[in-house]
N, C-alpha and C. Protein backbone atom coordinates (compact mmCIF):
# COMPACT_ATOMS: atom_id res chain seq x y z
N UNK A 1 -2.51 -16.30 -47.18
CA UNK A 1 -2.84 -15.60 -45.97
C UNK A 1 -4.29 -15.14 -46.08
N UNK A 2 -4.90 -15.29 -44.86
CA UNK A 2 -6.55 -14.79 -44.55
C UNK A 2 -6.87 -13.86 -44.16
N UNK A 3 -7.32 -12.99 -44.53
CA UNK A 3 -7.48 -11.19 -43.34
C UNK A 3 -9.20 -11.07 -43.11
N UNK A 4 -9.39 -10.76 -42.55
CA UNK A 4 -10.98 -10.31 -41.80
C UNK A 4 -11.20 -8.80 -41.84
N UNK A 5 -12.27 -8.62 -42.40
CA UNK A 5 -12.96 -7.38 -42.56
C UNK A 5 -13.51 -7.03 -41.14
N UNK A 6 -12.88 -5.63 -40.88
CA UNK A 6 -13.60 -5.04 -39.32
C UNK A 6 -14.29 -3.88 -39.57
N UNK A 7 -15.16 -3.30 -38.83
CA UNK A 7 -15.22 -1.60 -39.04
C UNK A 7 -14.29 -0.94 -38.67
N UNK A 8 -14.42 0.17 -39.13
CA UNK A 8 -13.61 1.39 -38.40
C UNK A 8 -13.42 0.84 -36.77
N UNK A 9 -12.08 1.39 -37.02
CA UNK A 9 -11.54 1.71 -35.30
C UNK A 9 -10.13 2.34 -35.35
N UNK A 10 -9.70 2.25 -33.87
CA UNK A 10 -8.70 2.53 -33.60
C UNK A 10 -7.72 1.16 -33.62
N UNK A 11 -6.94 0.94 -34.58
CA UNK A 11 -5.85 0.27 -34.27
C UNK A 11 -4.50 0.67 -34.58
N UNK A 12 -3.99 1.72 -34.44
CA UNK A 12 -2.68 1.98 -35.11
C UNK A 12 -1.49 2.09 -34.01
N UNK A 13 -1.45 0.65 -32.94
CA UNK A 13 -0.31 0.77 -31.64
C UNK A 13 0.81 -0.15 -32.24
N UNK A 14 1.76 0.03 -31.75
CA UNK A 14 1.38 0.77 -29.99
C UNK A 14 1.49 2.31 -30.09
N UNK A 15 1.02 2.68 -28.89
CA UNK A 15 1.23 4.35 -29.11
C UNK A 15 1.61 4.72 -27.67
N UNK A 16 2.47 5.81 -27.53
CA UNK A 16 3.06 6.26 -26.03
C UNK A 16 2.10 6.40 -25.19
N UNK A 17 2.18 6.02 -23.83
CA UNK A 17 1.34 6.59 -22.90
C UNK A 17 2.18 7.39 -22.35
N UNK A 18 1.75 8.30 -21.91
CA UNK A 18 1.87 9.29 -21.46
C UNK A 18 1.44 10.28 -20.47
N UNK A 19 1.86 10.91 -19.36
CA UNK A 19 1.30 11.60 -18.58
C UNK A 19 1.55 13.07 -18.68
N UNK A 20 0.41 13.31 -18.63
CA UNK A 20 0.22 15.25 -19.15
C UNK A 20 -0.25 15.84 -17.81
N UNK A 21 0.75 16.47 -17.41
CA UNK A 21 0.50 17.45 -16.52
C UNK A 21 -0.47 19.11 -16.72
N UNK A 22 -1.06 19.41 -15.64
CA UNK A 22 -1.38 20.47 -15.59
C UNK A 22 -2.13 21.63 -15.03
N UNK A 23 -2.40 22.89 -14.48
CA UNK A 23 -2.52 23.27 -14.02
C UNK A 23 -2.95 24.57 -14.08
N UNK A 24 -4.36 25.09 -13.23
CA UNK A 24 -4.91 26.13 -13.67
C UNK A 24 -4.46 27.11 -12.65
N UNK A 25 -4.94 28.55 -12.25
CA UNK A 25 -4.42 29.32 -11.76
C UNK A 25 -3.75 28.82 -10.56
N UNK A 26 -4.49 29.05 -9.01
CA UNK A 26 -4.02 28.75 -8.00
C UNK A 26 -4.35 27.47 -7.65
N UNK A 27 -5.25 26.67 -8.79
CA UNK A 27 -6.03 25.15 -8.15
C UNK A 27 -4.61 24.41 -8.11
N UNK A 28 -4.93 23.23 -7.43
CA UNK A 28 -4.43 22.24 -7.74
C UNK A 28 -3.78 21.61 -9.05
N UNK A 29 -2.51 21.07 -9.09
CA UNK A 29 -2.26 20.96 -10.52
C UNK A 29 -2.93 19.34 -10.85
N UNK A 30 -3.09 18.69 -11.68
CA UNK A 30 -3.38 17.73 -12.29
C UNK A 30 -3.15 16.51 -12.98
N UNK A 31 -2.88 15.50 -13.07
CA UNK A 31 -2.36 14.56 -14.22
C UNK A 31 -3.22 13.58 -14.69
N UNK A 32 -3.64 13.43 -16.38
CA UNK A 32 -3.96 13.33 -16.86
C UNK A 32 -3.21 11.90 -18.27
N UNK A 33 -3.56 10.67 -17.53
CA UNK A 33 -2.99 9.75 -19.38
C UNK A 33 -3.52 9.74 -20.30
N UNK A 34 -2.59 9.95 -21.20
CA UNK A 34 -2.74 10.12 -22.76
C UNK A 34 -1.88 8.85 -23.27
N UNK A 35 -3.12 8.20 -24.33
CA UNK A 35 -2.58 7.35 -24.95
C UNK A 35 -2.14 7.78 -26.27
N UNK A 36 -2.88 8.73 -26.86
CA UNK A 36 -3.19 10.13 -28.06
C UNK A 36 -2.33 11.22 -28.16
N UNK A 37 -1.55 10.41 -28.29
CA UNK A 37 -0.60 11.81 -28.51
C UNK A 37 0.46 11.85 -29.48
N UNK A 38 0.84 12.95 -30.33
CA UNK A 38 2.07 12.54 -31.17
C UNK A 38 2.49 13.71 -31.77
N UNK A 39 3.88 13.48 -32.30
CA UNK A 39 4.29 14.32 -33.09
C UNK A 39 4.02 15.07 -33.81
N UNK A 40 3.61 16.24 -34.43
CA UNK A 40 2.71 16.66 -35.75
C UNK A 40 3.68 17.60 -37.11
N UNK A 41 5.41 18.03 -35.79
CA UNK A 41 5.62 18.89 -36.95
C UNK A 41 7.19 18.87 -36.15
N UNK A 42 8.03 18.92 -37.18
CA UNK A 42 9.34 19.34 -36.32
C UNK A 42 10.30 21.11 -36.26
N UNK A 43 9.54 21.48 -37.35
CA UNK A 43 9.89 22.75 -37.50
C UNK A 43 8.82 23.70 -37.68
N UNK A 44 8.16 24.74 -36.84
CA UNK A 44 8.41 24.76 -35.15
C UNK A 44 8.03 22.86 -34.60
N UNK A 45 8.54 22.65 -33.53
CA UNK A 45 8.43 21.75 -32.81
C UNK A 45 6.97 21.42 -32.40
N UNK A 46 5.78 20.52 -32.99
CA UNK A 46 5.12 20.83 -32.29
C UNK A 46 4.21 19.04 -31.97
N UNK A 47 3.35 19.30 -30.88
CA UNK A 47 2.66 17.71 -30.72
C UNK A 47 0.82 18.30 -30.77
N UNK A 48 0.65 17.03 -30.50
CA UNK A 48 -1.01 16.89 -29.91
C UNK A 48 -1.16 15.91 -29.06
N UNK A 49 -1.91 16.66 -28.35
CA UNK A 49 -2.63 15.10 -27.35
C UNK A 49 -4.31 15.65 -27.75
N UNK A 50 -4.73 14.33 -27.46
CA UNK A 50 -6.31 14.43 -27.91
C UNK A 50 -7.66 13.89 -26.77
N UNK A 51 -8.61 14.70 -26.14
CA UNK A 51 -8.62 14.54 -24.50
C UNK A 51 -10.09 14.91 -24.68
N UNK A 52 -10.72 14.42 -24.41
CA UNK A 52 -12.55 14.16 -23.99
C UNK A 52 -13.07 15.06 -23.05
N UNK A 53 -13.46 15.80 -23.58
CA UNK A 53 -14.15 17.21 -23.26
C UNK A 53 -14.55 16.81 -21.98
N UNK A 54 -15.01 15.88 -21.01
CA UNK A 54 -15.79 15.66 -19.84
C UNK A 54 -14.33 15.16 -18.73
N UNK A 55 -13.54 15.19 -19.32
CA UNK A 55 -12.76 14.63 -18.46
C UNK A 55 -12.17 15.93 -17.38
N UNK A 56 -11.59 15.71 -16.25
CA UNK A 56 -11.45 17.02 -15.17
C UNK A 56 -10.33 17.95 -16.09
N UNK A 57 -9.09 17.45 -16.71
CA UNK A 57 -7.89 17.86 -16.97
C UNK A 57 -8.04 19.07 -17.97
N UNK A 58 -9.43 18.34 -19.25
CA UNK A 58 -9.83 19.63 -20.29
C UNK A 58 -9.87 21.15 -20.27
N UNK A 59 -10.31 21.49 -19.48
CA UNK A 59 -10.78 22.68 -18.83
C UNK A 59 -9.44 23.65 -18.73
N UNK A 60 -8.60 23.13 -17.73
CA UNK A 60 -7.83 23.17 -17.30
C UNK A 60 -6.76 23.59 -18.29
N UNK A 61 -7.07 22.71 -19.35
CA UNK A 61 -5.70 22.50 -20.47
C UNK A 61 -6.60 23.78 -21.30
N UNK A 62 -7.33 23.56 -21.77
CA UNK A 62 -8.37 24.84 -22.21
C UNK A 62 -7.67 26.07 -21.82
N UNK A 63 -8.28 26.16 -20.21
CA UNK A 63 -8.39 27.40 -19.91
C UNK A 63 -6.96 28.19 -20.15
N UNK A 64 -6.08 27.29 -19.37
CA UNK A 64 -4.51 27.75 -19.69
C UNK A 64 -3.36 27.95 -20.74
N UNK A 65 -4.56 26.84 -21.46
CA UNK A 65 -3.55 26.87 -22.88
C UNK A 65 -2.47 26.51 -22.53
N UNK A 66 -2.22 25.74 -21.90
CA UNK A 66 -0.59 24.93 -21.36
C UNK A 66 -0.70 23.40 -20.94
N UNK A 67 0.54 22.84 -21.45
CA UNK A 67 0.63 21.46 -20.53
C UNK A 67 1.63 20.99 -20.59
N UNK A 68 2.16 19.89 -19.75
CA UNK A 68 3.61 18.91 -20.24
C UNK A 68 3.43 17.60 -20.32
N UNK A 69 3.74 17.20 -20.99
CA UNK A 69 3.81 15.48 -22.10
C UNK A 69 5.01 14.77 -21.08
N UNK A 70 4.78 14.03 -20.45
CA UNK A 70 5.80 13.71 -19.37
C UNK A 70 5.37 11.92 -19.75
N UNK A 71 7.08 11.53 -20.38
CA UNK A 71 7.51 10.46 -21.18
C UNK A 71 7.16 9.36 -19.92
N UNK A 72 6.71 8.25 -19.88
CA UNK A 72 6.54 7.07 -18.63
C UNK A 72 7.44 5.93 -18.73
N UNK A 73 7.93 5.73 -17.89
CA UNK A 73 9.30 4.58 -17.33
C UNK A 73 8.49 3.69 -16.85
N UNK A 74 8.61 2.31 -16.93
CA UNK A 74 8.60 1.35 -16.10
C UNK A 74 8.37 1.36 -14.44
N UNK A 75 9.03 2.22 -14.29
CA UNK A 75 9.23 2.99 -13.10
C UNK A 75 7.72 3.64 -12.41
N UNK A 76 7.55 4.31 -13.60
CA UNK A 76 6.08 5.28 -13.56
C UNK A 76 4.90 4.48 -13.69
N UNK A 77 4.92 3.78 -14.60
CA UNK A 77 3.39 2.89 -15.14
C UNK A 77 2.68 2.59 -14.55
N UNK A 78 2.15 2.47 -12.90
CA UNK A 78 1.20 2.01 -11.83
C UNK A 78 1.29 3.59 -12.27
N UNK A 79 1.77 4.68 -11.83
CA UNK A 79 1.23 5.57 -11.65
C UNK A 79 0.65 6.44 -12.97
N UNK A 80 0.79 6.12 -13.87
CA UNK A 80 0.35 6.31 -15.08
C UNK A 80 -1.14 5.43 -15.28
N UNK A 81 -1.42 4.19 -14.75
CA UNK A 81 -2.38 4.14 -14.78
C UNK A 81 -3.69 4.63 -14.04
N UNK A 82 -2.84 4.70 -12.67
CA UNK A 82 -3.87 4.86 -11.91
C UNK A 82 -4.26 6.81 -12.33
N UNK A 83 -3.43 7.38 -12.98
CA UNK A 83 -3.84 8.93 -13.51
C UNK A 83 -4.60 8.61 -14.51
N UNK A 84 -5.28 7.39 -14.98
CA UNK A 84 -5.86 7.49 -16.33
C UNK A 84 -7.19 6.69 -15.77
N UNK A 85 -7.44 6.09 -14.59
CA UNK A 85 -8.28 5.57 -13.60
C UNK A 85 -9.44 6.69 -13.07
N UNK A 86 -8.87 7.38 -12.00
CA UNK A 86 -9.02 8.39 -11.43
C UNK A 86 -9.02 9.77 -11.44
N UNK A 87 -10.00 10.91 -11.59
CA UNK A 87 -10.16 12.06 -11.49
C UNK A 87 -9.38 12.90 -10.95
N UNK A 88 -8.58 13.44 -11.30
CA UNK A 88 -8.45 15.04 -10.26
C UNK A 88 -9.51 15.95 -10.06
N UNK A 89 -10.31 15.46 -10.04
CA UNK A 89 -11.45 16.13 -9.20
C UNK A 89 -11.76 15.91 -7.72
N UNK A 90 -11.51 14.46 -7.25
CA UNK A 90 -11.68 13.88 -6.21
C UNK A 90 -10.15 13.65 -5.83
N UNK A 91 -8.77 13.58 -6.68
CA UNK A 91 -7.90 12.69 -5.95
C UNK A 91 -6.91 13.58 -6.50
N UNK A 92 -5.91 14.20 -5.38
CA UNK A 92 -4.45 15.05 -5.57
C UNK A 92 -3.49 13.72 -6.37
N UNK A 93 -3.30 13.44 -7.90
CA UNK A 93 -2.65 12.39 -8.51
C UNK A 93 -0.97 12.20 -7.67
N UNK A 94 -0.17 14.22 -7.92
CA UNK A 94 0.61 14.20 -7.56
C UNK A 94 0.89 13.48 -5.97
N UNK A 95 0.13 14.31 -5.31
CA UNK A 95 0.36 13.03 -3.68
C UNK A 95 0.46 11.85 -3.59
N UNK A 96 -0.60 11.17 -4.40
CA UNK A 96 -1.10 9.78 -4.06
C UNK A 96 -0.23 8.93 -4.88
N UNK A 97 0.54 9.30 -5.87
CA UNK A 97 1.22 8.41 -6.75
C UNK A 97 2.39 8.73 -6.19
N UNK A 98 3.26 9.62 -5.13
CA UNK A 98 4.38 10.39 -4.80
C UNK A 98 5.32 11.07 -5.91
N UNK A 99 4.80 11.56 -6.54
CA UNK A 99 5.14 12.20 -7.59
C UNK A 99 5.69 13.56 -7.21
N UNK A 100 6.35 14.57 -8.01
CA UNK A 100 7.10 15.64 -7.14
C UNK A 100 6.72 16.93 -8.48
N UNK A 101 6.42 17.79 -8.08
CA UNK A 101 5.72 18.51 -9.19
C UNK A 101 7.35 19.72 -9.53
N UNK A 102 7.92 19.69 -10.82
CA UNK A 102 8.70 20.34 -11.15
C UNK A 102 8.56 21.40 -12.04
N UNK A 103 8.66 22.59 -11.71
CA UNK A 103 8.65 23.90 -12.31
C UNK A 103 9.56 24.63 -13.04
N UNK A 104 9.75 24.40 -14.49
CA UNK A 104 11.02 25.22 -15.00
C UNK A 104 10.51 26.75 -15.51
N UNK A 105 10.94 26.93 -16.08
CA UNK A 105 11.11 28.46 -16.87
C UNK A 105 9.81 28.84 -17.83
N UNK A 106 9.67 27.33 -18.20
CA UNK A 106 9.19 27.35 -19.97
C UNK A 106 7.30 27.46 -19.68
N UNK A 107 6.84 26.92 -18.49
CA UNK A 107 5.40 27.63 -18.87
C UNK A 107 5.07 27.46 -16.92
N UNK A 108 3.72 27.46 -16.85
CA UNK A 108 3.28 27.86 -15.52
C UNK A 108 3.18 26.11 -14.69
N UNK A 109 2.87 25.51 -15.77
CA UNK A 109 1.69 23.94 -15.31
C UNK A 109 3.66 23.18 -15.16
N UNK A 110 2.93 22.27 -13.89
CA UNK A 110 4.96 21.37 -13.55
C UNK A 110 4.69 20.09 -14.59
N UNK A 111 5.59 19.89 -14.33
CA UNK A 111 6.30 18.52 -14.70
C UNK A 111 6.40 17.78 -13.92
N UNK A 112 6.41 16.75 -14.31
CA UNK A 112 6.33 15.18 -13.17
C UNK A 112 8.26 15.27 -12.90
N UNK A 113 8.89 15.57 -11.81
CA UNK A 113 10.60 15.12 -11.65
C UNK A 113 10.55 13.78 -12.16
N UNK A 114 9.99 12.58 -11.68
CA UNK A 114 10.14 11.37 -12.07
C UNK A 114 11.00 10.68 -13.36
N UNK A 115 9.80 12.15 -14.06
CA UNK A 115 9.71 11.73 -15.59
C UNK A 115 11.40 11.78 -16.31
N UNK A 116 11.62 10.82 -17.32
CA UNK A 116 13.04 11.37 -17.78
C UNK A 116 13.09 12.56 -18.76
N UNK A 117 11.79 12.63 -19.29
CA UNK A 117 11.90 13.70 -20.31
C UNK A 117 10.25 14.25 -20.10
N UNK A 118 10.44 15.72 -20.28
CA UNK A 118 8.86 16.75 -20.11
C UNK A 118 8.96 17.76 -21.12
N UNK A 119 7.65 17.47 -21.55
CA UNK A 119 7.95 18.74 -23.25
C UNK A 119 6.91 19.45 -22.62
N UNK A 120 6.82 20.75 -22.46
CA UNK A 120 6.56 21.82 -22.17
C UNK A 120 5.54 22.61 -23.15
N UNK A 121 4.26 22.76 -23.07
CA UNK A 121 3.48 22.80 -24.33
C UNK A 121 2.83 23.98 -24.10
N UNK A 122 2.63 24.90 -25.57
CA UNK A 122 1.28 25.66 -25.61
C UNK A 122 0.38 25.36 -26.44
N UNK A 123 -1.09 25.77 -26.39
CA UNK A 123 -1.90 25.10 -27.03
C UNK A 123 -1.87 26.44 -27.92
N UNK A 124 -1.24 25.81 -29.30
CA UNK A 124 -2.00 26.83 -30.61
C UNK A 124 -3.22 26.62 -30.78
N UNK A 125 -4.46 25.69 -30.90
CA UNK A 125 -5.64 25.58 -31.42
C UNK A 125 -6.10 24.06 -30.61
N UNK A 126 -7.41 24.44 -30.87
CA UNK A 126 -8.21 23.09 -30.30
C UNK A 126 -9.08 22.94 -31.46
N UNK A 127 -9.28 21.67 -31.96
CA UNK A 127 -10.07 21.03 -33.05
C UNK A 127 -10.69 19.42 -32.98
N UNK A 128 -11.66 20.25 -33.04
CA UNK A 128 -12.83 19.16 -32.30
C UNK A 128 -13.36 17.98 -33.66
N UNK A 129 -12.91 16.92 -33.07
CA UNK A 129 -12.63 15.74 -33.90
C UNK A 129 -14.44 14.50 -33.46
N UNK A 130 -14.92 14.58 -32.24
CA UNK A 130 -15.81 14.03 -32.01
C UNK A 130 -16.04 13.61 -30.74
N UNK A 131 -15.33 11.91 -30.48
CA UNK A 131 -15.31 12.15 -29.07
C UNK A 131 -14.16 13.19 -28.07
N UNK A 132 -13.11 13.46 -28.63
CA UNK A 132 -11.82 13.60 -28.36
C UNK A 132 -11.96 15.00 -29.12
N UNK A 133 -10.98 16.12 -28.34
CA UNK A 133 -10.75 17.19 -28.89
C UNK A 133 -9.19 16.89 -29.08
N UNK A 134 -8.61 17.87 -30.33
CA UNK A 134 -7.27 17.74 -29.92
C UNK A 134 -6.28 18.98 -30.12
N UNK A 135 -5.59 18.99 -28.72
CA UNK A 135 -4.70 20.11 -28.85
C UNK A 135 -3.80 20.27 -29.12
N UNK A 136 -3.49 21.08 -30.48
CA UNK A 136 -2.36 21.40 -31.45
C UNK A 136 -1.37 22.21 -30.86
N UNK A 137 -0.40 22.02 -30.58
CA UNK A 137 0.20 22.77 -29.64
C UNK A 137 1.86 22.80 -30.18
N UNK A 138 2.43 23.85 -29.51
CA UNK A 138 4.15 24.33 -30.25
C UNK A 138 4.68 24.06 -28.55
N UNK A 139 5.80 23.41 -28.81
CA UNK A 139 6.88 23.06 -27.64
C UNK A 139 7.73 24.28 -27.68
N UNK A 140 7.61 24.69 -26.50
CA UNK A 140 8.21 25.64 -25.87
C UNK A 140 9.68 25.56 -24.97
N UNK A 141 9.74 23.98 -24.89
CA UNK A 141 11.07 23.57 -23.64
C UNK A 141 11.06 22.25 -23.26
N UNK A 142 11.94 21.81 -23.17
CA UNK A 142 11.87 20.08 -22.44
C UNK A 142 12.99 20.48 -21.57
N UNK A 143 12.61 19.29 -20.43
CA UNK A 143 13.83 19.09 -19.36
C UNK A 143 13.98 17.74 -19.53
N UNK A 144 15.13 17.02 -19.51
CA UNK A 144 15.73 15.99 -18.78
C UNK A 144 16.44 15.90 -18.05
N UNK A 145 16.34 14.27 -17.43
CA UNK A 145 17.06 13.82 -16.52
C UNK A 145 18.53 13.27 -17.02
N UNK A 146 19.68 14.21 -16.02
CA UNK A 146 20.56 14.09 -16.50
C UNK A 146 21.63 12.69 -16.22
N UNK A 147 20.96 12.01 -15.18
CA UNK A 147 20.89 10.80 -14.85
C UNK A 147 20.96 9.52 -16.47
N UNK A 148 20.68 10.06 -17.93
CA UNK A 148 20.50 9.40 -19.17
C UNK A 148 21.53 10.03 -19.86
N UNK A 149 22.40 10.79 -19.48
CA UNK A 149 23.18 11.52 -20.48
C UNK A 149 24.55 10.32 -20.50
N UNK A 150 25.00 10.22 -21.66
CA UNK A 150 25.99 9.59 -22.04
C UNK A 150 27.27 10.41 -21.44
N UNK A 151 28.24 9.66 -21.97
CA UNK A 151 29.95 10.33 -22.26
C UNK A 151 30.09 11.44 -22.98
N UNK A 152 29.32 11.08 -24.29
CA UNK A 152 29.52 12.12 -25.28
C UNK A 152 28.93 12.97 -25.08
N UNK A 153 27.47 13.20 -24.39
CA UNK A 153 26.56 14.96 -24.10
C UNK A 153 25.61 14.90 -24.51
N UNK A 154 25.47 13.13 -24.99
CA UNK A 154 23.97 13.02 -25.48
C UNK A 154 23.01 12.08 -24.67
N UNK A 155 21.86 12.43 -24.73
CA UNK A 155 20.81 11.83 -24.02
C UNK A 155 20.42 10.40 -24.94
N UNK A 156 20.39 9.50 -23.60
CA UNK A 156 20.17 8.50 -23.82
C UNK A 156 18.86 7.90 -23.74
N UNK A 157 17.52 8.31 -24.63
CA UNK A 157 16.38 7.74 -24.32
C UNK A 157 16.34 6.39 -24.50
N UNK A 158 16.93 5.62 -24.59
CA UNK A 158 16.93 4.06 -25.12
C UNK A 158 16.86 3.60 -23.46
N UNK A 159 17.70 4.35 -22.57
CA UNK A 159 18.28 3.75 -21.60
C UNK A 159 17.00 3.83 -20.34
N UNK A 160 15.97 4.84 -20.83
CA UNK A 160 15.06 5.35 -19.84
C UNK A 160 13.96 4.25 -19.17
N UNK A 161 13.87 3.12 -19.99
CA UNK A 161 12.56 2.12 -19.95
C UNK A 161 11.13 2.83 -20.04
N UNK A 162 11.08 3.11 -21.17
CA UNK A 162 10.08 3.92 -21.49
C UNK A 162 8.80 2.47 -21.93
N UNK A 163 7.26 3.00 -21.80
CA UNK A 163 6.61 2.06 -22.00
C UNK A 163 5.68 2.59 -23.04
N UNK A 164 5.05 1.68 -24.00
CA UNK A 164 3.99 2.19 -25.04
C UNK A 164 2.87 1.61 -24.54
N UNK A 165 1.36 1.87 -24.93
CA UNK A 165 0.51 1.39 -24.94
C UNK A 165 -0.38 0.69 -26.18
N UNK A 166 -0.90 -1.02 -26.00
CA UNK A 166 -1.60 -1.25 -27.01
C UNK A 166 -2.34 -1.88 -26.85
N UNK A 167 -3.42 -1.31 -26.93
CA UNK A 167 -4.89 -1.78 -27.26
C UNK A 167 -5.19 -2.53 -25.45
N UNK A 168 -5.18 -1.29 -24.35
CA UNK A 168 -5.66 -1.46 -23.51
C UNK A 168 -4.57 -1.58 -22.35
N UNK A 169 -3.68 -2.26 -22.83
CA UNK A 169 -2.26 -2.85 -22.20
C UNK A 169 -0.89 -2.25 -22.30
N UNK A 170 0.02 -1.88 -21.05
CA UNK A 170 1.30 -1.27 -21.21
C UNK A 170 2.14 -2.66 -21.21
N UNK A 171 3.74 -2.03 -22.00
CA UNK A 171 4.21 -2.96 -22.97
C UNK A 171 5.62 -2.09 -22.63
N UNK A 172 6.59 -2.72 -22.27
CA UNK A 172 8.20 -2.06 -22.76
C UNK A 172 8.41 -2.26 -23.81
N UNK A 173 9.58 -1.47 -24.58
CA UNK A 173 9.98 -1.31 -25.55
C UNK A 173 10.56 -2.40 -26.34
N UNK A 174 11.42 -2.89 -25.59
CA UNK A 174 11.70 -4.71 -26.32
C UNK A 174 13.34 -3.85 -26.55
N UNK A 175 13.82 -4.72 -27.80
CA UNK A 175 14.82 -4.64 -27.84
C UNK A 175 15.34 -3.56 -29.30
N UNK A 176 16.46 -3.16 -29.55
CA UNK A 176 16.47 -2.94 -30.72
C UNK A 176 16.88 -3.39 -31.88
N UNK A 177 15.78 -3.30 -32.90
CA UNK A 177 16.11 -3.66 -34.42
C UNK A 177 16.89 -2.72 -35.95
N UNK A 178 17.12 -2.11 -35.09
CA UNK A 178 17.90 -1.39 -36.20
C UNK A 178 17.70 0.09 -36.26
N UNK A 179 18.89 1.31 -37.14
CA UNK A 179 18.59 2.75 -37.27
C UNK A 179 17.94 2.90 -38.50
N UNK A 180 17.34 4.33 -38.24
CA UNK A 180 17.23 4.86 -39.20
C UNK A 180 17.81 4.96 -40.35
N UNK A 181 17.05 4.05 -41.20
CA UNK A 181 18.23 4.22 -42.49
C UNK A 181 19.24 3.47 -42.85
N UNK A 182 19.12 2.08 -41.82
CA UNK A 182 19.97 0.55 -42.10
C UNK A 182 19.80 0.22 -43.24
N UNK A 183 18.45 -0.33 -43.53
CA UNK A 183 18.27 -1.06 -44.53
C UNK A 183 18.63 -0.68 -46.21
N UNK A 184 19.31 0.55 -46.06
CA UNK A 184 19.96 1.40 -47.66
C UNK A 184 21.32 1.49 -47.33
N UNK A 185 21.82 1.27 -46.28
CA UNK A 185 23.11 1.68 -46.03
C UNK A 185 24.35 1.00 -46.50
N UNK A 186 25.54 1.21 -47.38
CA UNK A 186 25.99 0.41 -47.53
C UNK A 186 27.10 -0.33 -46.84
N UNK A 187 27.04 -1.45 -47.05
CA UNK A 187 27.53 -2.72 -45.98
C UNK A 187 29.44 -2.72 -45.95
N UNK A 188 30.06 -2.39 -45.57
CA UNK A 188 31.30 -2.39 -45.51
C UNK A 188 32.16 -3.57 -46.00
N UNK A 189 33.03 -3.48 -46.79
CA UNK A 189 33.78 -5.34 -47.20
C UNK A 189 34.52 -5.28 -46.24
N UNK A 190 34.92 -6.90 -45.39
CA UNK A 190 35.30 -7.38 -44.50
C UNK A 190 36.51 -7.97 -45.40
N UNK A 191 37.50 -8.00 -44.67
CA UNK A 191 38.85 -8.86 -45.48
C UNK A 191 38.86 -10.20 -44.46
């Protein structure tokens, strides 16, 4: 096998896209794609998304110290792009994509209804990485759509058509290859 020497970059996809809602006092609320975003801790619960100081949404996410990570369907993805196109400075996302802005308990900034799942964020810290700042933040609440819930009481994200992004391009999930923890498990004798 042959491998090629590159510089530095970004290649580590696919990675979720994602739409981050949000919203400053009485303005207009906002949406914002994130391809940058991930997990960082499970106990407290917490993520990052990582967002370019010039962009309209920063400020916003700044000023409030709040946002929601709103998971994208198949369903969503025109409108996920075109939030990663276009400014909320010039263009109401929620209108123009028909999107429905949902308000729970857990912080001030909505949630996309669309979405099947919305994690509900505060920003613990901002740490400025270069082009991209990124906000370290503790989950405060998710909603889903109960439209994914199984028989048993559990949510079915498999079932949502969720899409990743890589290297420019959205992508469904494909199919599945196996759990957590197949490949040690031991194999049952068949008679």
């Amino acid at each position: 096998m042959s491998k090629q020497n590159w510089k530095p970059g970004n290649m580590l996809y696919p990675a979720p896209s994602v739409m981050v809602s949000c919203k400053l006092g009485d303005n207009r609320p906002n949406i914002i794609t994130i391809a940058w975003a991930g997990t960082i801790c499970s106990d407290p619960p917490m993520v990052s998304i990582s967002v370019r100081p010039e962009r309209y949404s920063y400020d916003m996410i700044r000023k409030s110290g709040e946002f929601v990570i709103n998971l994208v369907t198949k369903d969503l993805v025109r409108a996920c792009d075109y939030c990663g196109v276009r400014s909320g400075k010039d263009h109401d996302k929620f209108k123009e994509n028909g999107l429905t802005e949902y308000y729970s308990e857990f912080i001030d900034a909505p949630a996309i209804n669309e979405s099947p799942v919305n994690i509900y964020c505060k920003t613990d810290r901002i740490v400025n990485l270069g082009t991209h700042d990124m906000f370290i933040a503790t989950v405060c609440g998710i909603t889903v759509d109960e439209r994914y819930m199984d028989g048993d009481g559990r949510f079915d994200l498999a079932a949502t058509d969720l899409v990743s992004y890589i290297h420019g391009e959205y992508y469904d999930q494909g199919e599945k290859l196996g759990k957590f923890g197949y490949s040690v498990q031991k194999k049952s004798k068949t008679k």
